[in-house]
Protein backbone atom coordinates (compact mmCIF):
# COMPACT_ATOMS: atom_id res chain seq x y z
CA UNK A 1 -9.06 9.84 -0.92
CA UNK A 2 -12.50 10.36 -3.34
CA UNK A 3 -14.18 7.14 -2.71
CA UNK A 4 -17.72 7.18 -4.09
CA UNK A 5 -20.12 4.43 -2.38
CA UNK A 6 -19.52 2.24 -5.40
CA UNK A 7 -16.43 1.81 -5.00
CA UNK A 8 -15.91 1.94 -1.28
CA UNK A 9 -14.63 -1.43 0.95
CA UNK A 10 -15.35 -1.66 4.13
CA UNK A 11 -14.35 -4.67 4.54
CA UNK A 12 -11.44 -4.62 7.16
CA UNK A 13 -9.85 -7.84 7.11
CA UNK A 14 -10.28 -7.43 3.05
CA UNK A 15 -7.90 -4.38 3.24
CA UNK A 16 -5.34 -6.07 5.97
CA UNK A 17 -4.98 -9.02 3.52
CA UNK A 18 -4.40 -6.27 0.51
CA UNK A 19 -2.06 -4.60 2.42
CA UNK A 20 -0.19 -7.41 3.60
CA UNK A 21 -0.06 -8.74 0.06
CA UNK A 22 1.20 -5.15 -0.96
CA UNK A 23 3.80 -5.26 1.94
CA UNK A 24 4.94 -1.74 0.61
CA UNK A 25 3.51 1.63 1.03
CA UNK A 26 4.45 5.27 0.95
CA UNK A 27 4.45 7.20 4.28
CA UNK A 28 3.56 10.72 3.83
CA UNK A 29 4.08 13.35 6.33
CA UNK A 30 4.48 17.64 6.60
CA UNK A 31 6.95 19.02 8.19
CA UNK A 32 6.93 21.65 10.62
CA UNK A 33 7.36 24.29 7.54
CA UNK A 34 4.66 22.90 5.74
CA UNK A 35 6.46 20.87 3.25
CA UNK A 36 5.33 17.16 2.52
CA UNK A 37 7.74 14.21 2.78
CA UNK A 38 7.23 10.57 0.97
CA UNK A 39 8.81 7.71 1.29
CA UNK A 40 8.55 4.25 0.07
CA UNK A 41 8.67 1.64 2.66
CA UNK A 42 8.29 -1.93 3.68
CA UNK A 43 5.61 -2.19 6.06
CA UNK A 44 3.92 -4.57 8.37
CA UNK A 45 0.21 -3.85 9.47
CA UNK A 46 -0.24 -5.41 13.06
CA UNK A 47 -3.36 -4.61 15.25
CA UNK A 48 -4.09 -0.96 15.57
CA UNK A 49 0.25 -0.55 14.17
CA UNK A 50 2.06 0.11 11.47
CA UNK A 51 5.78 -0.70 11.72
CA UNK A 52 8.70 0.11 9.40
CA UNK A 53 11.68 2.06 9.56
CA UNK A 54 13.82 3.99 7.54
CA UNK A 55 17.84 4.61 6.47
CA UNK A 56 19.71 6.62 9.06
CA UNK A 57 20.40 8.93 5.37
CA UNK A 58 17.06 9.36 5.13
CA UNK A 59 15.88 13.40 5.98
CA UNK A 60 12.42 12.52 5.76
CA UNK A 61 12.31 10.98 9.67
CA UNK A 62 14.33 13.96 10.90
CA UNK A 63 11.27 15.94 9.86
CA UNK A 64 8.68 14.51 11.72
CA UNK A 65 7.65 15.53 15.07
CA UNK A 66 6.70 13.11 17.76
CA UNK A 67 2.89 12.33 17.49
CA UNK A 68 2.35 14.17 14.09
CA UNK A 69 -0.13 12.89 11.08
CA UNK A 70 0.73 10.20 8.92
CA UNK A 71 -0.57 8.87 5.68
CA UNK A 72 0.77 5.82 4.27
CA UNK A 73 -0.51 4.78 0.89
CA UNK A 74 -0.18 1.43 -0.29
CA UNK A 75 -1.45 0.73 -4.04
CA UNK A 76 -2.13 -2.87 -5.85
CA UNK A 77 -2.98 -3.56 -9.62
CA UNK A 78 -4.20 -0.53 -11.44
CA UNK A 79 -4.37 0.48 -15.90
CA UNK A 80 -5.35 2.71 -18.05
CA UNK A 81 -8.67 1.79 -19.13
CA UNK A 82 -9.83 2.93 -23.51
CA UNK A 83 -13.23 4.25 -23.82
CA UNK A 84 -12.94 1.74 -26.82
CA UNK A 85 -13.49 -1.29 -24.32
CA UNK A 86 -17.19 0.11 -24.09
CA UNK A 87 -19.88 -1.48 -25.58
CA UNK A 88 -21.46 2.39 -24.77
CA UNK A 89 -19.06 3.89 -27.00
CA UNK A 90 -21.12 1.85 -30.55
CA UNK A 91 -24.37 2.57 -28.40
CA UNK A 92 -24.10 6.25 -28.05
CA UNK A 93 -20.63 7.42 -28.02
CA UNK A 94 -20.70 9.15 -24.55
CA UNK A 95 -17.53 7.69 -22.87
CA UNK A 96 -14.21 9.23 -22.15
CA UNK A 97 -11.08 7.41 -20.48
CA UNK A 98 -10.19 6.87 -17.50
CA UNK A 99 -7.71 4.86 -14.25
CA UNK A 100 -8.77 2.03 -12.86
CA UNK A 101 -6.96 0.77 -9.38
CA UNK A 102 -7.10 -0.30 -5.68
CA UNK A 103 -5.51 0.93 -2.67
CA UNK A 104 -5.47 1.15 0.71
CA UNK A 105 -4.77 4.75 2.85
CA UNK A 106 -4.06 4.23 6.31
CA UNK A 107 -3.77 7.46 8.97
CA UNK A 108 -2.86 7.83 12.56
CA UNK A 109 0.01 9.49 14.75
CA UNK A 110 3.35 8.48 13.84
CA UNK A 111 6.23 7.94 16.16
CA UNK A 112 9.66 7.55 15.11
CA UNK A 113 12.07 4.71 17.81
CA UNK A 114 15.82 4.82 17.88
CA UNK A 115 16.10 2.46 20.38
CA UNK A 116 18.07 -0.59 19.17
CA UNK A 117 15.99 -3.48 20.89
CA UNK A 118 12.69 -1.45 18.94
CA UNK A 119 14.39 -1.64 15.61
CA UNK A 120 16.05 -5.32 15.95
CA UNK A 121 12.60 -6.81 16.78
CA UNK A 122 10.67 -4.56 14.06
CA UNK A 123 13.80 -5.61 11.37
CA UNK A 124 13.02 -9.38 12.93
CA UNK A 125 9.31 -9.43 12.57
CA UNK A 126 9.73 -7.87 8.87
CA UNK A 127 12.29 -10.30 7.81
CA UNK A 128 10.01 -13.05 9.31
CA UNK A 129 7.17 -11.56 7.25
CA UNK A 130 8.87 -11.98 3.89
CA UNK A 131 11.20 -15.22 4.66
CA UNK A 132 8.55 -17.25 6.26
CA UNK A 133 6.79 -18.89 3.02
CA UNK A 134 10.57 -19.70 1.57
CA UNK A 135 11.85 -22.99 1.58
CA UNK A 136 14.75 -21.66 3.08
CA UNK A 137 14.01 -18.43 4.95
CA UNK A 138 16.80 -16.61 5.85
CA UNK A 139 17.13 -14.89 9.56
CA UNK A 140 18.30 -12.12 11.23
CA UNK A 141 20.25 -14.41 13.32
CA UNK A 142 21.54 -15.79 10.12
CA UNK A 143 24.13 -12.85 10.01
CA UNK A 144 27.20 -12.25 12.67
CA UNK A 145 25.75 -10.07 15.39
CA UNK A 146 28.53 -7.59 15.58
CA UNK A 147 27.18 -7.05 11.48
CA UNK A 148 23.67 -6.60 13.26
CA UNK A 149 24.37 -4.36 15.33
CA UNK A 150 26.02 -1.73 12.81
CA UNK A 151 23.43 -2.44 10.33
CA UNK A 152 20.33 -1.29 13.25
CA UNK A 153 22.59 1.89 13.61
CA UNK A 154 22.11 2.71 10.16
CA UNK A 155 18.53 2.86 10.35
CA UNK A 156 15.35 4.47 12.84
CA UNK A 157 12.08 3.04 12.92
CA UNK A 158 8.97 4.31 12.52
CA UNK A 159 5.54 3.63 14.02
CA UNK A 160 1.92 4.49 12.95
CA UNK A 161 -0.92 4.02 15.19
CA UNK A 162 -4.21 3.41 12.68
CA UNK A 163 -6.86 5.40 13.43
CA UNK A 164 -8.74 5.74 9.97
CA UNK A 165 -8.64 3.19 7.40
CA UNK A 166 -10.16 3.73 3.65
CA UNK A 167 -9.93 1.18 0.45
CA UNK A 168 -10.93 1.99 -2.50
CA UNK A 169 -11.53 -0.61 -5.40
CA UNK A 170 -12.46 1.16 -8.92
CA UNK A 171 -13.32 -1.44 -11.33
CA UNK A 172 -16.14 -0.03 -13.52
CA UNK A 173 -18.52 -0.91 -10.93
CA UNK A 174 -20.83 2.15 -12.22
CA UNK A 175 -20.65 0.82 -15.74
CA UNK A 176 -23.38 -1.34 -17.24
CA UNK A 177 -22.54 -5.28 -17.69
CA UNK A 178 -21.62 -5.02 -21.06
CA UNK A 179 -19.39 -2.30 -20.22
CA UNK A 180 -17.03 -3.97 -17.64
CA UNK A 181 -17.02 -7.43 -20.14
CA UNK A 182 -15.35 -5.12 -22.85
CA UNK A 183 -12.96 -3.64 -20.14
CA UNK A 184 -12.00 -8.03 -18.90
CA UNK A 185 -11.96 -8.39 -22.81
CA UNK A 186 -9.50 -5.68 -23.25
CA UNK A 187 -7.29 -6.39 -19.76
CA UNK A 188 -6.62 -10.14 -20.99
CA UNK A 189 -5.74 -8.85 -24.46
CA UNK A 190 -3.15 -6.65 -23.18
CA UNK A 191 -2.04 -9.77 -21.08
CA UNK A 192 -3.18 -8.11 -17.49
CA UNK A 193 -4.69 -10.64 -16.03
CA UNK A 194 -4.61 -9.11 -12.07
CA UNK A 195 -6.69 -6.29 -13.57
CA UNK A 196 -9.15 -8.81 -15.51
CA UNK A 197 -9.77 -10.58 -12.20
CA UNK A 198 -10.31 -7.02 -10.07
CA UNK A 199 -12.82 -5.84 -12.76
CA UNK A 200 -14.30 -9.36 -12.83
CA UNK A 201 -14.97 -8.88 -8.84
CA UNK A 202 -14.98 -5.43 -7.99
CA UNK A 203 -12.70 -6.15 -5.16
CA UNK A 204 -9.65 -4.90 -3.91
């Protein structure tokens, strides 16, 4: 990922809270021909881990070899941003569009588990994950076991060990003041207030 100083967060405990917030990202790998894989999936960051898993159905975790690279990508608010925003644009005219967004890219070897006491407590500690702030979270013990137990057949799980993390937060922080408070202006006119806040702070 292109991540000029300005825009770079090295803030690690900044880009586990993104990420958990995110709780999805794509997993990319390369086969052993060459060809890339992607696949959007829930995932939970934990220590130096990334756990998740896949349907059975699913080529993609046929194609990876034990211990081979992985990318996963995991994106939060991002929009289109008008040169018109710019108070530069009346000044001198010099402005062209452009993307602004945040995300996370985590790397590291990935493993893939078909062992059924691997995938019940990764499905267990993602279920947790999501159900734990509802009033009434639902379990995986909630369902009959023998139900379970087909459903972890249908599925392989996949592990990442980090070894590189990089966030990225562009929000105009190489534009002058007046600049990024016609860019807020514009984001709350076009009712995006996640975007407002991110240009407001700069973070991710």
């Amino acid at each position: 990922m292109y991540v000029p100083h300005f825009n770079r967060i090295d803030d690690l405990d900044a880009a586990r809270a993104f990420v958990r917030q995110a709780a999805v990202g794509t997993l990319v790998t390369a086969g052993a021909d060459g060809v890339p894989d992607a696949t959007l999936l829930p995932i939970l960051w934990d220590g130096d881990r990334v756990i998740a898993h896949f349907a059975r159905a699913n080529e993609h975790w046929k194609r990876i070899a034990d211990g081979a690279a992985g990318l996963v990508i995991v994106y939060g608010p991002d929009a289109y941003v008008t040169p018109s925003w710019y108070a530069a644009k009346a000044e001198h005219g010099k402005v062209v569009p452009t993307w602004n967004y945040s995300a996370v890219h985590l790397r590291g070897a990935v493993t893939v588990h078909e062992d059924a006491g691997w995938l019940r407590d990764a499905v267990t500690r993602l279920t947790d994950r999501h159900e734990g702030e509802r009033d009434q979270p639902w379990a995986v013990t909630d369902a009959p076991e023998k139900y379970v137990a087909g459903q972890l057949r249908a599925i392989v799980g996949l592990e990442m060990q980090v070894a590189d993390v990089e966030a990225k937060a562009k929000w105009s922080q190489n534009r002058s003041d007046a600049d990024r408070a016609g860019v807020v202006a514009g984001y709350e006119a076009e009712g995006r207030p996640e975007q407002a806040a991110r240009e407001r702070t700069g973070t991710l």
